[in-house]
N, C-alpha and C. Protein backbone atom coordinates (compact mmCIF):
# COMPACT_ATOMS: atom_id res chain seq x y z
N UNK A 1 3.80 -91.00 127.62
CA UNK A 1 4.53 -90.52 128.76
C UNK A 1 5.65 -91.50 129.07
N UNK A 2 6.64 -91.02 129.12
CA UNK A 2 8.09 -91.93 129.64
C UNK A 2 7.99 -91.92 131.14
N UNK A 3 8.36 -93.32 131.49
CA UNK A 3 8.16 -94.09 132.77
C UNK A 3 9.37 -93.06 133.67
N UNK A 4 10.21 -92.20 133.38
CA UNK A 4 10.14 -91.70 134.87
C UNK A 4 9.20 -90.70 134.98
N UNK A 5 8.68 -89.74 134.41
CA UNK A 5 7.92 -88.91 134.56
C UNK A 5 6.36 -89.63 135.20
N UNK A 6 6.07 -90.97 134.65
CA UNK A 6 5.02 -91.19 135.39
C UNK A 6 5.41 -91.75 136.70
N UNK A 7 6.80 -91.64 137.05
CA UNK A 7 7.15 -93.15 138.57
C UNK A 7 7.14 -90.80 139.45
N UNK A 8 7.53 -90.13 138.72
CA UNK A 8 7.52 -88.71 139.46
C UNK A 8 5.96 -88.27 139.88
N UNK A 9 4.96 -88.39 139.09
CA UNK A 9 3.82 -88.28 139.60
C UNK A 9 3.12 -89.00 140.52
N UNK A 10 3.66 -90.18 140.39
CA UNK A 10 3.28 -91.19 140.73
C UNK A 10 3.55 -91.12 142.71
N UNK A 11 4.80 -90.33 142.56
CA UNK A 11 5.61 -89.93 144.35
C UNK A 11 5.20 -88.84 144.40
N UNK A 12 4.40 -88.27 143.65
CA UNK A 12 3.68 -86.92 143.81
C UNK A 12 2.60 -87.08 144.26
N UNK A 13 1.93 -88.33 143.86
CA UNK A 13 0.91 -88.85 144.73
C UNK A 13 -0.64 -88.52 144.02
N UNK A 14 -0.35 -88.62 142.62
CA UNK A 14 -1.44 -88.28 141.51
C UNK A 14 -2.55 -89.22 141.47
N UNK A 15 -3.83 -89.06 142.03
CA UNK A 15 -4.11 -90.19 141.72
C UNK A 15 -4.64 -91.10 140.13
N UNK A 16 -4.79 -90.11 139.29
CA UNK A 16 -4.75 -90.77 137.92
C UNK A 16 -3.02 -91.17 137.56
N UNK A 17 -1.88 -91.03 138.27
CA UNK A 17 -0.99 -91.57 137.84
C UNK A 17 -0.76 -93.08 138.49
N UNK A 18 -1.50 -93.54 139.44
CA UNK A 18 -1.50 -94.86 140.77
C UNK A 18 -2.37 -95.61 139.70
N UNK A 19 -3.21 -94.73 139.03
CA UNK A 19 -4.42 -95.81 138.07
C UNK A 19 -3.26 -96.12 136.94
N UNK A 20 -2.96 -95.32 136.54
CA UNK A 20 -2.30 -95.79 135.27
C UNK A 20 -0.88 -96.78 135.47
N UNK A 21 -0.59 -96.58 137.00
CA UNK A 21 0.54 -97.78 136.65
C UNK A 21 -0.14 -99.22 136.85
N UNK A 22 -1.53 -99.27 137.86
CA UNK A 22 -2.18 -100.27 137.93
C UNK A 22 -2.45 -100.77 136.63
N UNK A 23 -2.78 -100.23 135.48
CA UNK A 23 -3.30 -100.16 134.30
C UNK A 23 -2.16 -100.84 133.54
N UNK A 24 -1.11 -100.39 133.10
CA UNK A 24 0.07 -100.94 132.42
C UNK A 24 0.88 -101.84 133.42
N UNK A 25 0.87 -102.09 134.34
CA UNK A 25 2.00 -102.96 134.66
C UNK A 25 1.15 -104.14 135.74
N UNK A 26 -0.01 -103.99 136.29
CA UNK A 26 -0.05 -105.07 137.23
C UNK A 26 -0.02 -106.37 136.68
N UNK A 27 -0.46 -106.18 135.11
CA UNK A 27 -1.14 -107.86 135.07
C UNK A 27 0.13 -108.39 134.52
N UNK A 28 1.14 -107.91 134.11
CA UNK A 28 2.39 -108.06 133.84
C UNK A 28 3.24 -108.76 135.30
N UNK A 29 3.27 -108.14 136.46
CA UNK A 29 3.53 -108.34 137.75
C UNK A 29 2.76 -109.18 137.91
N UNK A 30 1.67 -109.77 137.75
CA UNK A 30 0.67 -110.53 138.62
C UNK A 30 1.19 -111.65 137.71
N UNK A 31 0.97 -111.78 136.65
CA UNK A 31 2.00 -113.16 135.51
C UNK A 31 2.71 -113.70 135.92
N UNK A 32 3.93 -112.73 136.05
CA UNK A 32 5.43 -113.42 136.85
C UNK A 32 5.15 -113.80 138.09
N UNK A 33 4.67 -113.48 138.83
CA UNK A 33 3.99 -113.45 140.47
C UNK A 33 3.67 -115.28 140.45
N UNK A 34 2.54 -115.17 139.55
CA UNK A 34 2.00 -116.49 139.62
C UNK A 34 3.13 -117.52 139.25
N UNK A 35 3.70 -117.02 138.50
CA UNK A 35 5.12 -118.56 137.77
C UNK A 35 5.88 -118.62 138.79
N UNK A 36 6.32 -117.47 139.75
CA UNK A 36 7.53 -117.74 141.20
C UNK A 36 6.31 -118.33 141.95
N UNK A 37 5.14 -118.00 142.14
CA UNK A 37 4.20 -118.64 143.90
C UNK A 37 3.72 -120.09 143.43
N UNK A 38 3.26 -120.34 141.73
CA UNK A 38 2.33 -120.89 141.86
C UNK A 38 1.26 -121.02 142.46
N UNK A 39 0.52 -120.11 142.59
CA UNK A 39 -0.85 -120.38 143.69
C UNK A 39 -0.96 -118.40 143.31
N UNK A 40 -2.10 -118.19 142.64
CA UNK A 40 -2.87 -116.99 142.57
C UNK A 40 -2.92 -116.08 143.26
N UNK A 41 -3.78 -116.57 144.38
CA UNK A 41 -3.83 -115.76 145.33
C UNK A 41 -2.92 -114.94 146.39
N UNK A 42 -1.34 -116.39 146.41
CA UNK A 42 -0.31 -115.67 146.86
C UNK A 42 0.36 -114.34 145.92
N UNK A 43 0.22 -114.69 144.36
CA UNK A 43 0.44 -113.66 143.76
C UNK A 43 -0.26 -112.32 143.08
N UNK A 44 -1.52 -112.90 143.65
CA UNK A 44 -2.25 -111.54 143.68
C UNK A 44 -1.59 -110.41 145.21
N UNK A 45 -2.08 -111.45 146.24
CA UNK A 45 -1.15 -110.61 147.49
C UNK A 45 0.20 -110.41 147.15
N UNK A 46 0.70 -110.50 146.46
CA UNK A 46 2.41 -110.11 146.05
C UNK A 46 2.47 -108.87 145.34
N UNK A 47 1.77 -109.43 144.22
CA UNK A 47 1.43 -107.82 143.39
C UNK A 47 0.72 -107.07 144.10
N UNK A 48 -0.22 -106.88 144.64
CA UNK A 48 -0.80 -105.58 145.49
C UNK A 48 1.00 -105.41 146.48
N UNK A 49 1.53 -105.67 146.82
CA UNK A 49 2.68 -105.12 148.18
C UNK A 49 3.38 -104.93 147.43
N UNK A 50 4.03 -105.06 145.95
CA UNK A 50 4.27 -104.88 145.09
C UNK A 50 4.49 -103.17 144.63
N UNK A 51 3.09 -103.31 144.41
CA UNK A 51 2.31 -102.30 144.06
C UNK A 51 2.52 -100.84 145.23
N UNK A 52 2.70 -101.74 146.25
CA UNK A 52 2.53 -100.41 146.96
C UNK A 52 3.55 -100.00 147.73
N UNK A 53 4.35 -101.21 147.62
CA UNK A 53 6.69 -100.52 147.74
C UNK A 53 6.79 -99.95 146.55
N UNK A 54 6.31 -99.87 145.08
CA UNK A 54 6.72 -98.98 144.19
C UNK A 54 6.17 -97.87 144.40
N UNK A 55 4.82 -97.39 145.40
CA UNK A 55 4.24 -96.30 145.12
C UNK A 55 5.05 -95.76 146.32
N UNK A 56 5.54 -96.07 147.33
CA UNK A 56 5.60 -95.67 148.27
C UNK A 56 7.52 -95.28 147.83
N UNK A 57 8.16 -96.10 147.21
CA UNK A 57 9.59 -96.09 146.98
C UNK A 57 9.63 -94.83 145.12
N UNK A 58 8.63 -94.33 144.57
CA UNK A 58 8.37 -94.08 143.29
C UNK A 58 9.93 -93.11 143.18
N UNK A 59 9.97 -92.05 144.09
CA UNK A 59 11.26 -91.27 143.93
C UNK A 59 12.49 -91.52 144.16
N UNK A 60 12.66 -92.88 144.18
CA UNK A 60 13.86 -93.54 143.97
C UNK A 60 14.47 -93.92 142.45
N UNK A 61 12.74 -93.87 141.92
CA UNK A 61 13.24 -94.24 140.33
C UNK A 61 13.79 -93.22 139.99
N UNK A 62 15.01 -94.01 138.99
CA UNK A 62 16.03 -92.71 138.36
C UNK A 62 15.67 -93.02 136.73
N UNK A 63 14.78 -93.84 136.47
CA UNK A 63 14.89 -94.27 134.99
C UNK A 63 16.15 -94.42 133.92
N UNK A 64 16.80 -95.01 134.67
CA UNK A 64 18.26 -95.50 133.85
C UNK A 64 17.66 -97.12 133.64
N UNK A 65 16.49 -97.82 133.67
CA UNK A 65 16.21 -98.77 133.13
C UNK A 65 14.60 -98.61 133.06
N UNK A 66 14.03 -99.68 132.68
CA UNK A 66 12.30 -99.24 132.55
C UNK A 66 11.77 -99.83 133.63
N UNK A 67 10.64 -98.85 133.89
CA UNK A 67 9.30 -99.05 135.20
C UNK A 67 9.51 -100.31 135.16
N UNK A 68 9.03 -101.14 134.18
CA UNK A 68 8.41 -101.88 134.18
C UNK A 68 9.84 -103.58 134.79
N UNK A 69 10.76 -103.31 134.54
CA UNK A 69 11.93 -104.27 135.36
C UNK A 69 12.27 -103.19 136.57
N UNK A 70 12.25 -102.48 137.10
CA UNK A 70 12.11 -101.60 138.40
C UNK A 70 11.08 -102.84 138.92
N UNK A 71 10.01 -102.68 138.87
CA UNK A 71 8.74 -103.04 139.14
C UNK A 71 9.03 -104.97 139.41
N UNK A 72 9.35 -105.37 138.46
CA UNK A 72 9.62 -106.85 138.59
C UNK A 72 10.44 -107.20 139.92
N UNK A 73 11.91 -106.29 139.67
CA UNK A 73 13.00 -106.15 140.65
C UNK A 73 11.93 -106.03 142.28
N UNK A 74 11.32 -105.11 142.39
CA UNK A 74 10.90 -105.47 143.47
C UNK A 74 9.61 -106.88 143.57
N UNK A 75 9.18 -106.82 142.22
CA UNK A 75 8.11 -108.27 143.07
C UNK A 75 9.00 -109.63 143.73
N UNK A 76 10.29 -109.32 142.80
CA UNK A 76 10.70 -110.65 143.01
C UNK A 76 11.22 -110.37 144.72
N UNK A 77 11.72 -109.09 144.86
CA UNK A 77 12.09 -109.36 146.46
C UNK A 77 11.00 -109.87 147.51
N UNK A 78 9.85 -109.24 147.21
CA UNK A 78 8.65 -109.49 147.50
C UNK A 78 8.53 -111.28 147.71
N UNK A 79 8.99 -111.50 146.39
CA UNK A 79 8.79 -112.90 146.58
C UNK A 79 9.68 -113.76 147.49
N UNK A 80 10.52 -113.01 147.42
CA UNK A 80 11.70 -113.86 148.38
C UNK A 80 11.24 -113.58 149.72
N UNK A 81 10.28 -112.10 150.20
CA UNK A 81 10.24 -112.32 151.71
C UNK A 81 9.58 -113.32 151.78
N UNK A 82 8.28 -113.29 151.08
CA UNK A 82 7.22 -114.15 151.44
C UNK A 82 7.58 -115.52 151.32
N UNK A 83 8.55 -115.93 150.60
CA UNK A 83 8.76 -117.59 150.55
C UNK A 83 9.78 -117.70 151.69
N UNK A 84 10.35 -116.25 152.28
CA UNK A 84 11.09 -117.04 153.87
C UNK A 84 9.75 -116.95 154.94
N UNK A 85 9.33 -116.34 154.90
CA UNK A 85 8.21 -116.44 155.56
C UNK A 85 7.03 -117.55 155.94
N UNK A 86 7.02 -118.28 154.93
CA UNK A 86 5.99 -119.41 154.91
C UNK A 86 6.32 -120.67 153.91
N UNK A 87 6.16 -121.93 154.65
CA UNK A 87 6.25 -122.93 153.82
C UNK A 87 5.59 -123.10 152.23
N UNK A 88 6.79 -123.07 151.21
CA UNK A 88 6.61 -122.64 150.33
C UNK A 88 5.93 -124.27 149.74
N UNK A 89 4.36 -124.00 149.12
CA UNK A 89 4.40 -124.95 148.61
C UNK A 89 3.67 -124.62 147.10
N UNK A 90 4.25 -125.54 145.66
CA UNK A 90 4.26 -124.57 144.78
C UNK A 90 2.86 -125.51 144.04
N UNK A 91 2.49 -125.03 143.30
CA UNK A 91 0.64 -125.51 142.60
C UNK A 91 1.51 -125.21 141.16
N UNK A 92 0.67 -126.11 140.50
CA UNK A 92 1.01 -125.65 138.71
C UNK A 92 -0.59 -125.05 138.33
N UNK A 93 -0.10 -123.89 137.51
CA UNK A 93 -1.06 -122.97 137.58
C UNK A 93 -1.56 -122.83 135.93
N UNK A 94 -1.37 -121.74 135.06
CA UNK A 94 -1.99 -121.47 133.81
C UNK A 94 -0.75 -121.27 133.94
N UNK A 95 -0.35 -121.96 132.17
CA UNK A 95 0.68 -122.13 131.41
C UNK A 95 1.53 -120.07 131.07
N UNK A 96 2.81 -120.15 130.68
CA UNK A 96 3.17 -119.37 130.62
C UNK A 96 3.44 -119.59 129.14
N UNK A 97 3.07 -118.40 128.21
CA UNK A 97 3.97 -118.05 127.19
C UNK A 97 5.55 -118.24 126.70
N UNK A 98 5.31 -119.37 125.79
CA UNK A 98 6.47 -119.78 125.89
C UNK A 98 7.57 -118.83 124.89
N UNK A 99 8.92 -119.35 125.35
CA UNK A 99 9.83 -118.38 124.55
C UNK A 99 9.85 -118.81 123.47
N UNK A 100 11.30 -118.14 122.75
CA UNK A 100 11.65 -118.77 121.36
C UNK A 100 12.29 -120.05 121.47
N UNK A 101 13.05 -120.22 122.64
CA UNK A 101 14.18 -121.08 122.45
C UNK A 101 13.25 -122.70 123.39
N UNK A 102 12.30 -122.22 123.52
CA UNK A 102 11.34 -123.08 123.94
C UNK A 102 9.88 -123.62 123.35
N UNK A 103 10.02 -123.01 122.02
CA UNK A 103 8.47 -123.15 121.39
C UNK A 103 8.17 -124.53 120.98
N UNK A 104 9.47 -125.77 120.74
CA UNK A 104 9.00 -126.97 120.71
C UNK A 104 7.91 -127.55 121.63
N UNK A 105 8.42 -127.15 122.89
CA UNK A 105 7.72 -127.54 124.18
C UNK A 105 5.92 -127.52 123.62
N UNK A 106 5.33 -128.72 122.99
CA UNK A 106 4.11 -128.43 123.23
C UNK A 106 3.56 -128.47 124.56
N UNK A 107 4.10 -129.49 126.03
CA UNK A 107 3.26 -129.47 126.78
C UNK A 107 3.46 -128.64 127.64
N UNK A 108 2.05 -127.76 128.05
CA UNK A 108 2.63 -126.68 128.86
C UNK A 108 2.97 -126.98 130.59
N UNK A 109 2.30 -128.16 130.82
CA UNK A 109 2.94 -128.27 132.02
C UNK A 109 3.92 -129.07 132.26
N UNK A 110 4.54 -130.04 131.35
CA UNK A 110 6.30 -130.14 131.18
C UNK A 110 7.14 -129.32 131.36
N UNK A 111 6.50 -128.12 130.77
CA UNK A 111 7.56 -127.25 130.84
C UNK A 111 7.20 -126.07 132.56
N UNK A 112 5.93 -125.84 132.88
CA UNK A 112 6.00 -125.84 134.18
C UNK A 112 6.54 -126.41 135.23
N UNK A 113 6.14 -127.71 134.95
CA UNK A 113 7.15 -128.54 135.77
C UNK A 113 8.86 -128.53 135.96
N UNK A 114 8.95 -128.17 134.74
CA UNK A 114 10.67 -127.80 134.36
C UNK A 114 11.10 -126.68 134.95
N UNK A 115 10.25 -125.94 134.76
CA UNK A 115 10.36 -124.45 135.29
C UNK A 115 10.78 -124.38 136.60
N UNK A 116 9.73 -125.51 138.25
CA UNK A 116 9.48 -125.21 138.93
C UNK A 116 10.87 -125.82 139.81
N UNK A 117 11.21 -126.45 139.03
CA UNK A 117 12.72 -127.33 139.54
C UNK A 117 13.75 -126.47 139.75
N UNK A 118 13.53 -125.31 138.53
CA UNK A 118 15.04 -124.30 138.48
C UNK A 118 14.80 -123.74 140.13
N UNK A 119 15.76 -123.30 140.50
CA UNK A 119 16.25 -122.56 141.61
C UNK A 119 15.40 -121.02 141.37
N UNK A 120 14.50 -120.52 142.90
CA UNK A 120 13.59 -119.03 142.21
C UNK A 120 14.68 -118.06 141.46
N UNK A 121 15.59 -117.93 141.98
CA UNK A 121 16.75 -116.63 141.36
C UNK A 121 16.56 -117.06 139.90
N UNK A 122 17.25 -118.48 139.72
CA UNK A 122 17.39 -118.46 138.04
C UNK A 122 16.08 -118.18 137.18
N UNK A 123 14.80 -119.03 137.71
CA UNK A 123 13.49 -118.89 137.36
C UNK A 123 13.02 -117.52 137.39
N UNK A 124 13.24 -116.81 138.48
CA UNK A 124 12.80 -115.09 137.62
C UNK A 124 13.57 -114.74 136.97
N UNK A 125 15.15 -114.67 137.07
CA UNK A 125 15.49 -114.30 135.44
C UNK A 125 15.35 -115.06 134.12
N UNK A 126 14.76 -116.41 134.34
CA UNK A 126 14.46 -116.82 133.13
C UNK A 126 12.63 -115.84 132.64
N UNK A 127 12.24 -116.14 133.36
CA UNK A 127 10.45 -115.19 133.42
C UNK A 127 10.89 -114.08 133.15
N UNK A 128 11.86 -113.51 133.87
CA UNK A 128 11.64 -112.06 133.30
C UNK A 128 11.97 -111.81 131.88
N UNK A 129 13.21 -112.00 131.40
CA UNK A 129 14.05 -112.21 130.53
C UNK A 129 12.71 -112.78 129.39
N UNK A 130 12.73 -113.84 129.64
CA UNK A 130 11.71 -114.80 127.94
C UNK A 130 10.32 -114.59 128.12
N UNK A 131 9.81 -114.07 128.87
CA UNK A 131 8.63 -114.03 129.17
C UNK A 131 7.73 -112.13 129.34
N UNK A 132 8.86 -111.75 129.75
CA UNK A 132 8.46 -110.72 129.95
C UNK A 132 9.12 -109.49 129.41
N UNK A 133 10.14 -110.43 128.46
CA UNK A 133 11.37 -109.47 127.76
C UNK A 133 11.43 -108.51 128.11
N UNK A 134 12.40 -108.38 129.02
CA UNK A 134 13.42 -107.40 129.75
C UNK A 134 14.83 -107.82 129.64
N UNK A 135 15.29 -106.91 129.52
CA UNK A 135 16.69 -106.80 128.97
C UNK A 135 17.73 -107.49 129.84
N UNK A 136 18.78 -107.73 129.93
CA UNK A 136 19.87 -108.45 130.75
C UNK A 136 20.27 -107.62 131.19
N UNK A 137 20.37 -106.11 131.21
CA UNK A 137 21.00 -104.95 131.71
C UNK A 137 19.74 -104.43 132.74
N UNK A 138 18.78 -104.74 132.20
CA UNK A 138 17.46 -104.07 132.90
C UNK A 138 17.31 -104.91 134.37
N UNK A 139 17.36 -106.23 134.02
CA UNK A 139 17.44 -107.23 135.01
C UNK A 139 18.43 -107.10 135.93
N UNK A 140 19.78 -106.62 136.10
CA UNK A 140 20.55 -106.52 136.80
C UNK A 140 20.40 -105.27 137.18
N UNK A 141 19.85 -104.24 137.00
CA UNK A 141 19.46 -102.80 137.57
C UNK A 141 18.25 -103.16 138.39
N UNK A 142 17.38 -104.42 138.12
CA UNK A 142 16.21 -104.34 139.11
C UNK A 142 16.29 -105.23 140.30
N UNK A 143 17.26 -106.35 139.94
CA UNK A 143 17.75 -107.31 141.02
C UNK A 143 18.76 -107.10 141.83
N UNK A 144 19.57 -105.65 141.21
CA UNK A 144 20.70 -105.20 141.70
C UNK A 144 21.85 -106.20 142.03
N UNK A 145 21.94 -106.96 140.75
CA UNK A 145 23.30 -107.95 140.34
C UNK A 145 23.88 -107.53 139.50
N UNK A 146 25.09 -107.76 138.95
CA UNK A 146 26.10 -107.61 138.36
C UNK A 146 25.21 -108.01 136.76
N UNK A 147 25.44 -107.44 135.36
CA UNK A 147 25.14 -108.26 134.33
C UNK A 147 25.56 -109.48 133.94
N UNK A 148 26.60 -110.06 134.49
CA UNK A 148 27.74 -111.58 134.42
C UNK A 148 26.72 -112.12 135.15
N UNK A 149 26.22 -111.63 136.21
CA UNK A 149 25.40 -112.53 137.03
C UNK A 149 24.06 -112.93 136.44
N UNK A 150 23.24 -112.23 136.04
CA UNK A 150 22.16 -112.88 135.13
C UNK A 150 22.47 -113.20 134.03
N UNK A 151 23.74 -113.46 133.23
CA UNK A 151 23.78 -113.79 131.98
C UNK A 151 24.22 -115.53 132.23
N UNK A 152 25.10 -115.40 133.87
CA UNK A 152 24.85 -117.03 134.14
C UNK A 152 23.95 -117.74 134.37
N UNK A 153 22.80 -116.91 135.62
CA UNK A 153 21.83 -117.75 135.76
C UNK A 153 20.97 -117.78 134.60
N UNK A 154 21.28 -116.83 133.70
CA UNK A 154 20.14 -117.14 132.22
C UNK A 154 20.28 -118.52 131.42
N UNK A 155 22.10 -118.24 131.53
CA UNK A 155 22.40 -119.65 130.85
C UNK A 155 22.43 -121.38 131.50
N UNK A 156 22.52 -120.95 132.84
CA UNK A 156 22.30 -122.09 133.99
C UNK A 156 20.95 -122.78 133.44
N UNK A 157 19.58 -121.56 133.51
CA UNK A 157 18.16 -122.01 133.84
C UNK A 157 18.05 -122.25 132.20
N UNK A 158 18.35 -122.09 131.45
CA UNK A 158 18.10 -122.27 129.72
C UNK A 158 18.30 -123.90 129.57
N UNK A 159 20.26 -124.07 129.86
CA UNK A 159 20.29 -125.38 130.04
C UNK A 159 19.71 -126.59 130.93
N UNK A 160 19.51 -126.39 132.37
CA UNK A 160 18.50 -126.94 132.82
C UNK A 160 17.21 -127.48 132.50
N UNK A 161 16.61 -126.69 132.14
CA UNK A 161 15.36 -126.66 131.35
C UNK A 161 15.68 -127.65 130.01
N UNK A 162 16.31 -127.38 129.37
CA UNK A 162 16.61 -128.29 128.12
C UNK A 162 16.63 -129.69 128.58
N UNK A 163 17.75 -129.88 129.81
CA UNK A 163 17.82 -130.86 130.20
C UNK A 163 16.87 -131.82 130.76
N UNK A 164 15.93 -130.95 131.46
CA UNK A 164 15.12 -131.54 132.49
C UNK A 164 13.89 -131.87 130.93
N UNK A 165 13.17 -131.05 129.82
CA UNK A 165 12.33 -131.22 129.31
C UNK A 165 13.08 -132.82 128.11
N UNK A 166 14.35 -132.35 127.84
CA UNK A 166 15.21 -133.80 126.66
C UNK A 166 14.68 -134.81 127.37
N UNK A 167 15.18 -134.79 128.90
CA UNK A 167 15.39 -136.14 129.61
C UNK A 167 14.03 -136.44 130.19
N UNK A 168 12.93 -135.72 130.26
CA UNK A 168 12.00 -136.19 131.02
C UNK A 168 11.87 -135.74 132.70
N UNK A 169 12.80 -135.15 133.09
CA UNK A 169 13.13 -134.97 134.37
C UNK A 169 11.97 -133.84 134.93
N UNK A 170 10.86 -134.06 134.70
CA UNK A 170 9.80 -132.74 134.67
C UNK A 170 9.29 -133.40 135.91
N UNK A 171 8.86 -134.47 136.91
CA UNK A 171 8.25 -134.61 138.31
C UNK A 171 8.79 -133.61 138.60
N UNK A 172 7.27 -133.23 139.87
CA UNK A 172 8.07 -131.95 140.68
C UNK A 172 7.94 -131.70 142.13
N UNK A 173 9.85 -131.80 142.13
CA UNK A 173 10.23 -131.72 142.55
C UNK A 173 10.82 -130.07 142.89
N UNK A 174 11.24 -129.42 143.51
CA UNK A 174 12.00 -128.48 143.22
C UNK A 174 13.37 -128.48 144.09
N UNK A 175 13.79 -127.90 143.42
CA UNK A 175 15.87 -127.58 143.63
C UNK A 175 15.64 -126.63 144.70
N UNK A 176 16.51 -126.58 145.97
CA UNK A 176 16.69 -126.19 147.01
C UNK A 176 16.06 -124.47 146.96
N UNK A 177 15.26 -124.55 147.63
CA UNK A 177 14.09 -122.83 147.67
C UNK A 177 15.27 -122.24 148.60
């Protein structure tokens, strides 16, 4: 089944279609969730509200990109209420799958640590993008930016990261939330 037809049942209010997006996409959402909160539980509560602005927003999808960066696009707003909302404080959690342009990186929390420094904007499009491969076009249909705009912060948070893992610069700290 192609993801608009299930985001249409889904605002139809099916309930084997609510299981099946739980099914394909939460633990995907709950992944990225955890790399922006650090701390589980905030991103378990992220993905459930998540979960339920897509069910509640489903007939908005036009499928000119996939569910599944639709779906990101909103956790990450998600994430942004909740980090104005409450003193953000970030935990290093279970390592993320690393990319290509990152597979030297044996240690995985060097490179968490690296991660947690980038600025959240650049850091979910780096997660989404290498981690969760979604497209640079997909990403700007779900964040509702320009494609110039995530192709900078892609290249901003790429080099950063290089920098911060070459030089050692992995304490963590993080760059202005």
């Amino acid at each position: 089944m192609d993801d608009l037809t299930l985001a249409q049942r889904i605002a139809a209010r099916e309930p084997r279609a609510l299981d099946e997006l739980v099914e394909l996409h939460h633990s995907a959402i709950f992944r990225f969730l955890v790399q922006l909160t650090r701390h589980r539980e905030d991103a378990e509560d992220l993905a459930q509200q998540t979960l339920m602005r897509a069910i509640r927003g489903a007939s908005r999808f036009d499928g000119r990109g996939s569910l599944r960066a639709w779906l990101l696009g909103i956790a990450f707003r998600e994430f942004t209420k909740h980090r104005r909302r409450r003193v953000w404080l970030p935990l290093l959690s279970e390592a993320i799958s690393t990319s290509r342009d990152f597979e030297s990186v044996n240690d995985s929390e060097a490179l968490l640590a690296a991660l947690a420094r980038l600025k959240p904007d650049r850091r979910a499009i780096f997660l989404m993008h290498h981690v969760e491969e979604v497209s640079v076009l997909e990403i700007a249909e779900a964040l509702q930016i320009p494609e110039g705009t995530v192709k900078s912060r892609l290249h901003t948070a790429r080099q950063q990261l290089q920098s911060y893992l070459a030089t050692g610069e992995t304490n963590y700290v993080t760059e202005a939330c």
